[in-house]
PDB file of N, CA and C in Angstrom:
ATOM      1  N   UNK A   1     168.014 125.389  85.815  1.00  0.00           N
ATOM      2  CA  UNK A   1     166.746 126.091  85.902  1.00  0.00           C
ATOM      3  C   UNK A   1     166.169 125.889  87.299  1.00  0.00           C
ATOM      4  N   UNK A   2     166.001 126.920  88.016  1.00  0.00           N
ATOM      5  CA  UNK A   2     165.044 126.577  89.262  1.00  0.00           C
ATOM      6  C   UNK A   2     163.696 125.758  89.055  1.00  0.00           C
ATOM      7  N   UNK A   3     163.377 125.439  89.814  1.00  0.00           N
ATOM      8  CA  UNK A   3     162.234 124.825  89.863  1.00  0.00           C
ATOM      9  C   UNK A   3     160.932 125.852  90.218  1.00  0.00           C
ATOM     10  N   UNK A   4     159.794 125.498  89.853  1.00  0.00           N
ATOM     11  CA  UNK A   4     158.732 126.821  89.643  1.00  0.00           C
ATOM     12  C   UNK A   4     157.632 126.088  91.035  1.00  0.00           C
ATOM     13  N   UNK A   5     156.923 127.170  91.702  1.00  0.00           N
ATOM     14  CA  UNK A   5     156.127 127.448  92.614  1.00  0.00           C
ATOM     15  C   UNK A   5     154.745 126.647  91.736  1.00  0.00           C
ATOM     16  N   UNK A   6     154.045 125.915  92.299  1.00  0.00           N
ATOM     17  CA  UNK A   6     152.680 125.430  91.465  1.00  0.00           C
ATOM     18  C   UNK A   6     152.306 126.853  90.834  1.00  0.00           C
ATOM     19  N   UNK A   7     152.246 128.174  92.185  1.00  0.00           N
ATOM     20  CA  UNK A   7     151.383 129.108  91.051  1.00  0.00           C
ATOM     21  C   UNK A   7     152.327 129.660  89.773  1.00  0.00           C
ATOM     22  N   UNK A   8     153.440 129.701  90.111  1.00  0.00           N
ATOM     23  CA  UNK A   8     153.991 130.104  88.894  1.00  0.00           C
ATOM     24  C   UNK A   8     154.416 129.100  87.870  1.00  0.00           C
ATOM     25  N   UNK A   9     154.230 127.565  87.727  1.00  0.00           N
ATOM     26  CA  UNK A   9     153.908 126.462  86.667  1.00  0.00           C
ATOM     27  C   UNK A   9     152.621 126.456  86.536  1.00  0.00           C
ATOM     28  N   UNK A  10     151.674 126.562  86.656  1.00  0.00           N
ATOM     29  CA  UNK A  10     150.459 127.095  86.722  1.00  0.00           C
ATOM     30  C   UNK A  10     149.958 128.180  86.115  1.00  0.00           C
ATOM     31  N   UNK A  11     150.946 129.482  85.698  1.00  0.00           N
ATOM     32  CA  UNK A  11     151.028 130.375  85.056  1.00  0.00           C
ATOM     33  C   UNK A  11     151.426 130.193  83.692  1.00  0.00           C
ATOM     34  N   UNK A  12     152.719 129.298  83.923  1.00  0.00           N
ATOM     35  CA  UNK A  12     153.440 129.097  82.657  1.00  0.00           C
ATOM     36  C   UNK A  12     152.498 128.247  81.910  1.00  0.00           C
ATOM     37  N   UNK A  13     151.672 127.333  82.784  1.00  0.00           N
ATOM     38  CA  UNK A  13     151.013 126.481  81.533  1.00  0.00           C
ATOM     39  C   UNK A  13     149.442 127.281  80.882  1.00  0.00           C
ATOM     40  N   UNK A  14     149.358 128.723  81.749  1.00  0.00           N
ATOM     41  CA  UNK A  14     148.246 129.389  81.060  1.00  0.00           C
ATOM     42  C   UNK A  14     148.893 129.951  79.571  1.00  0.00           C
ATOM     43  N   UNK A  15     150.012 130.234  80.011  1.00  0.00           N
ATOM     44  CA  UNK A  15     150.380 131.407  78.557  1.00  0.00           C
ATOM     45  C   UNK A  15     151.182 130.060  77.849  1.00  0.00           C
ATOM     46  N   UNK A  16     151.640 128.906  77.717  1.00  0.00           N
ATOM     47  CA  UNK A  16     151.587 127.890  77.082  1.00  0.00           C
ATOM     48  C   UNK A  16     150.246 128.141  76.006  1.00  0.00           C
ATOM     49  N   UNK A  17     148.714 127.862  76.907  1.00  0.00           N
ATOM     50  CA  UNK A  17     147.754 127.794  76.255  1.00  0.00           C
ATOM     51  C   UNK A  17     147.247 128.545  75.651  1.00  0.00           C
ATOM     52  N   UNK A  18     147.489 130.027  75.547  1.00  0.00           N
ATOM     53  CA  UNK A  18     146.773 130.799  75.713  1.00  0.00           C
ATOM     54  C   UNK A  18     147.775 131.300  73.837  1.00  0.00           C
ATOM     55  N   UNK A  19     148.727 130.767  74.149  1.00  0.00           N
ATOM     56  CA  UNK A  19     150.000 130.288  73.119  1.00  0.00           C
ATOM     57  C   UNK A  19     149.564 129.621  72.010  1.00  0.00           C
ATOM     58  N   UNK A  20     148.871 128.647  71.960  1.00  0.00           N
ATOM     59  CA  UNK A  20     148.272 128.015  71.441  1.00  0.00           C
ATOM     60  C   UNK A  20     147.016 128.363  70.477  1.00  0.00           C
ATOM     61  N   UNK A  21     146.151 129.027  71.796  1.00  0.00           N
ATOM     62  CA  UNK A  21     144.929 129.701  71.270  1.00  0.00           C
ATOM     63  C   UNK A  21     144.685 130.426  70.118  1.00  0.00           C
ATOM     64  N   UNK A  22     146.454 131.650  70.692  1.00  0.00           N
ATOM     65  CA  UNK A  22     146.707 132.589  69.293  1.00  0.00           C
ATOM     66  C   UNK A  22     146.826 131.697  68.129  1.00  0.00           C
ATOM     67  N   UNK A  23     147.627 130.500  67.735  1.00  0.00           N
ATOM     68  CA  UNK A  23     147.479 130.132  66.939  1.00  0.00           C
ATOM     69  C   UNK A  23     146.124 128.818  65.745  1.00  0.00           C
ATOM     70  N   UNK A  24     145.652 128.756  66.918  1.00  0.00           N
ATOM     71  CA  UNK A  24     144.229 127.682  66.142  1.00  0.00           C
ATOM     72  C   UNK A  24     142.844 128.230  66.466  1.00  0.00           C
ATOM     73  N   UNK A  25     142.776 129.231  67.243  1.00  0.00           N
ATOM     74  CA  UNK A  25     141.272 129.750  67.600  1.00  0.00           C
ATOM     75  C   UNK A  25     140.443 128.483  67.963  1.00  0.00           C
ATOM     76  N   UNK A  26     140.944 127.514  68.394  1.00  0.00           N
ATOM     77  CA  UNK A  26     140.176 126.358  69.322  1.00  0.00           C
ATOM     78  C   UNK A  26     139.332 126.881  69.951  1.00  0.00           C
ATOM     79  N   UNK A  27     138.119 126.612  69.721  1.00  0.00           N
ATOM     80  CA  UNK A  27     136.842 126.876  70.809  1.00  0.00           C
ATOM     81  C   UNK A  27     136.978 126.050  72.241  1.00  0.00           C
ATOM     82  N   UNK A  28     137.432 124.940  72.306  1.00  0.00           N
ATOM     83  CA  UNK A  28     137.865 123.870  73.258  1.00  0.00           C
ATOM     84  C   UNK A  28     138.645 124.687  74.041  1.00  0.00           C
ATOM     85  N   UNK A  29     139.755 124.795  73.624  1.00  0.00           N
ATOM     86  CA  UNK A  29     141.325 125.704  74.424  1.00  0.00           C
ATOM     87  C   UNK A  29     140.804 127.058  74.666  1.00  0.00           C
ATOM     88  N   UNK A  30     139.857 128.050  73.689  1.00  0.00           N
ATOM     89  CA  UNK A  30     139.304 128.982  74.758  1.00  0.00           C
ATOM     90  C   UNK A  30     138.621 128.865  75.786  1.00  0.00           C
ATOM     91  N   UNK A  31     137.924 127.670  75.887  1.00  0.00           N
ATOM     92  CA  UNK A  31     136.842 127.587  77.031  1.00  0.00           C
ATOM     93  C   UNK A  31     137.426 127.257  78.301  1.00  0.00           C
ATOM     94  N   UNK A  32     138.733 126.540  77.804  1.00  0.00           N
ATOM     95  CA  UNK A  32     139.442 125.994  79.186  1.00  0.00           C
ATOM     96  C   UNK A  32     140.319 127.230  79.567  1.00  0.00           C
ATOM     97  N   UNK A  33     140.594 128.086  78.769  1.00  0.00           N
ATOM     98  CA  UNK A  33     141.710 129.336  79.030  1.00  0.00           C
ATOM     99  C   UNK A  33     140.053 130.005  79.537  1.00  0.00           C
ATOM    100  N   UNK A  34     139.230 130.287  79.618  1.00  0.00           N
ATOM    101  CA  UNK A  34     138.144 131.100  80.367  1.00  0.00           C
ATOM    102  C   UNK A  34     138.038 130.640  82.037  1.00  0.00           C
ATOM    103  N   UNK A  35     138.092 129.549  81.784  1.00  0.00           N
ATOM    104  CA  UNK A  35     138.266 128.551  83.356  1.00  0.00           C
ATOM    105  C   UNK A  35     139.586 129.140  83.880  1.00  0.00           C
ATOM    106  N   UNK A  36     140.696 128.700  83.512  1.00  0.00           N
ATOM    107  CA  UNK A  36     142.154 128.842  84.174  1.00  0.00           C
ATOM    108  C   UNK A  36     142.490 130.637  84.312  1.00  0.00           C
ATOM    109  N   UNK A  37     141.618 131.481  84.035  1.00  0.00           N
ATOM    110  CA  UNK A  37     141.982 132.991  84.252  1.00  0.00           C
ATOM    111  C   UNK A  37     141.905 133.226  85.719  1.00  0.00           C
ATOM    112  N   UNK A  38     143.016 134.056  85.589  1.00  0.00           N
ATOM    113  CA  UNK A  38     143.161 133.871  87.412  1.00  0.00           C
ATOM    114  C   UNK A  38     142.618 135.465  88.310  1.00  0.00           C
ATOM    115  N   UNK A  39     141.884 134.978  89.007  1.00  0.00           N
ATOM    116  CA  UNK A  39     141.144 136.310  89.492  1.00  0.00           C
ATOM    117  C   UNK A  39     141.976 137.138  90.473  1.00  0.00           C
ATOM    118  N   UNK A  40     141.507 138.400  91.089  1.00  0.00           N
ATOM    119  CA  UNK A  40     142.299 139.496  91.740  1.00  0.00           C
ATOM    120  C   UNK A  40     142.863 138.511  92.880  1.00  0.00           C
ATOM    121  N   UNK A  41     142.029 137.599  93.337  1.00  0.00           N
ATOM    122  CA  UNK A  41     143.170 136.718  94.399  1.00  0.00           C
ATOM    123  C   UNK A  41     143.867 135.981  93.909  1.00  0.00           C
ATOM    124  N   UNK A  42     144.248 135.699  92.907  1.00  0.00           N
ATOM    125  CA  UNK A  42     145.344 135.219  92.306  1.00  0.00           C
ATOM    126  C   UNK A  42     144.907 133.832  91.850  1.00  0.00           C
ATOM    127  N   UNK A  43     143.704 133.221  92.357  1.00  0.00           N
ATOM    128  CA  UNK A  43     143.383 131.570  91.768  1.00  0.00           C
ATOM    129  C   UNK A  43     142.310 132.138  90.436  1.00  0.00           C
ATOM    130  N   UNK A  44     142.095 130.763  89.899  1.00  0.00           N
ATOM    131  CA  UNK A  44     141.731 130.137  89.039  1.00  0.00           C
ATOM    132  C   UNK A  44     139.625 130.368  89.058  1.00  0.00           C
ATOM    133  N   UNK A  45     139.244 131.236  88.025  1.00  0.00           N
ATOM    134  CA  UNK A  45     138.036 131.610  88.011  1.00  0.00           C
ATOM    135  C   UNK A  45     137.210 130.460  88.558  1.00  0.00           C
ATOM    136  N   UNK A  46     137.344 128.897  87.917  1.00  0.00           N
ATOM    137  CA  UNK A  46     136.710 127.850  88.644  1.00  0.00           C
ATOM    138  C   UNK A  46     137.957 127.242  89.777  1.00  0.00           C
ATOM    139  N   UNK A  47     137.721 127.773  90.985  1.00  0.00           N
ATOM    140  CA  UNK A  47     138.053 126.709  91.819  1.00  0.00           C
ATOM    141  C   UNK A  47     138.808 125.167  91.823  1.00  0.00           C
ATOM    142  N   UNK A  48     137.964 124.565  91.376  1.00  0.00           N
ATOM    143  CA  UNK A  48     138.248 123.025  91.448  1.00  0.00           C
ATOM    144  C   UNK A  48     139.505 122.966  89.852  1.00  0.00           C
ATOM    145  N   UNK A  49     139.778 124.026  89.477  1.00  0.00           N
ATOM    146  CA  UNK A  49     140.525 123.776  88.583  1.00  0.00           C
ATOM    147  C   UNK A  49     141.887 123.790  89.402  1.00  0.00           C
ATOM    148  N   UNK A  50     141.978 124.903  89.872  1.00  0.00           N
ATOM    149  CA  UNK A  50     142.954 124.832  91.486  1.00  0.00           C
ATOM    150  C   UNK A  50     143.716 123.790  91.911  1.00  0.00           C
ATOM    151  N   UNK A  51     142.417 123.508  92.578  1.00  0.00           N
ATOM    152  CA  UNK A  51     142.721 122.149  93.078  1.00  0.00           C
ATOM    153  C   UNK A  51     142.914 120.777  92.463  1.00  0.00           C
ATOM    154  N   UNK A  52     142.509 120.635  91.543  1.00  0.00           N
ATOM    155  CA  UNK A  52     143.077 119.516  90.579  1.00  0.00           C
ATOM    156  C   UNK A  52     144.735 119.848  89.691  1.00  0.00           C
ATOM    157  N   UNK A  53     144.665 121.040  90.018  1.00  0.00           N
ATOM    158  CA  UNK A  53     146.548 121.606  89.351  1.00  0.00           C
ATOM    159  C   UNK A  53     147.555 120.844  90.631  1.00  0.00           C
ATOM    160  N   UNK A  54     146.986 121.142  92.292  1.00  0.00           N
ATOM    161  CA  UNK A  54     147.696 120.764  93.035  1.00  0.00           C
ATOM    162  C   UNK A  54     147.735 119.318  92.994  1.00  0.00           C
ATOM    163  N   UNK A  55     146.567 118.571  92.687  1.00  0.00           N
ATOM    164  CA  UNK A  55     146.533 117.300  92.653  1.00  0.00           C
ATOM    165  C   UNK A  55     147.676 116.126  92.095  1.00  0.00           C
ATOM    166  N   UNK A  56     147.728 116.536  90.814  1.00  0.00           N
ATOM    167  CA  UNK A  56     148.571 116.250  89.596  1.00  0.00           C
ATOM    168  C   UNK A  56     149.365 116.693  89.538  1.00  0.00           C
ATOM    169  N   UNK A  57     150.338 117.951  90.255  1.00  0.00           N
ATOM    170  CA  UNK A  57     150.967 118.746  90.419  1.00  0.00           C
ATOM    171  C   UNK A  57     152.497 117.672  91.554  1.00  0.00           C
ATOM    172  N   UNK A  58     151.170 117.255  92.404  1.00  0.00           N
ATOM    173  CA  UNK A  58     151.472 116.489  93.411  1.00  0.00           C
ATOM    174  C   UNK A  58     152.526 114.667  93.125  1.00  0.00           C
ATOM    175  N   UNK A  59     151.035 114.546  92.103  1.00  0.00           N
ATOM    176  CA  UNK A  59     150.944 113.319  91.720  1.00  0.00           C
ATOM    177  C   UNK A  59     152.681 112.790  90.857  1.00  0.00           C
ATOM    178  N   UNK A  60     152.763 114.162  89.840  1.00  0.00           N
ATOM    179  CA  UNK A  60     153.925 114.594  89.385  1.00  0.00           C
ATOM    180  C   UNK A  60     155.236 113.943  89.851  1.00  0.00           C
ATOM    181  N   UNK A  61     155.237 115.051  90.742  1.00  0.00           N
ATOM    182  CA  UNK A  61     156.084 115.383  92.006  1.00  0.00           C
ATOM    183  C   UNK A  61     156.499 113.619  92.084  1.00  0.00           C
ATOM    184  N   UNK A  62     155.968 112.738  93.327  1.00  0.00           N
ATOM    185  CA  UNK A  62     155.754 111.425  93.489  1.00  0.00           C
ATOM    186  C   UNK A  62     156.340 110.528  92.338  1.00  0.00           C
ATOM    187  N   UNK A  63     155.668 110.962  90.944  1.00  0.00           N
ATOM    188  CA  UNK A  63     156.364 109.769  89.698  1.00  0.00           C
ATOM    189  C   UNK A  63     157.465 110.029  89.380  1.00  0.00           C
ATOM    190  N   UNK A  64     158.201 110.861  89.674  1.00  0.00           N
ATOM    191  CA  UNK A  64     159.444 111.570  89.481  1.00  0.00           C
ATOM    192  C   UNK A  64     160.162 111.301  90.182  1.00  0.00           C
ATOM    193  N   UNK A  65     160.134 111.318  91.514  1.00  0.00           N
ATOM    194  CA  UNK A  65     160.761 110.697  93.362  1.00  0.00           C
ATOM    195  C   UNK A  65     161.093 109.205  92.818  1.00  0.00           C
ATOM    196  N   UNK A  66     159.998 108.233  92.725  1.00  0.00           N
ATOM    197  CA  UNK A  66     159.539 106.864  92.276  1.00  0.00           C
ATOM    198  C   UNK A  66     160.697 106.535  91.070  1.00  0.00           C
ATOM    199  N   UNK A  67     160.703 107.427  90.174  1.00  0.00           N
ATOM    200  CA  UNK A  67     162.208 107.165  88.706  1.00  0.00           C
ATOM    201  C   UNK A  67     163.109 107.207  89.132  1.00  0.00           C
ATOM    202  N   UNK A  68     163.899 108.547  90.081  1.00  0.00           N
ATOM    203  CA  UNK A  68     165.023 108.644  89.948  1.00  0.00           C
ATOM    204  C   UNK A  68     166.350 107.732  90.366  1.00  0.00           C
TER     205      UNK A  68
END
């Protein structure tokens, strides 16, 4: 499997959620799928959601390097 672009793991983990949603009508998981909708420039309606994907994204990345 290739490895995915943050925005496109970033994608995958919207329709993950959004996956989810269909099935429990979570008020919680809609509110956060209202946040993570990604606007005509392609990010994340709140911002800092963004940037905390790259964060952990990052952080990831690093604990993974650190195992192998």
């Amino acid at each position: 499997m290739e490895k995915l672009t943050p925005t496109e793991a970033f994608q995958a983990m919207i329709l993950f959620l959004e996956t989810y949603y269909e099935r429990t009508q979570s008020d919680e998981i809609g509110a956060l799928l209202g946040s993570l909708q990604l606007l005509e420039d392609g990010k994340p309606a709140d911002p800092a959601m963004w940037q905390d994907w790259l964060q952990y994204s990052n952080s990831v990345k690093l604990s993974s390097v650190n195992h192998v």
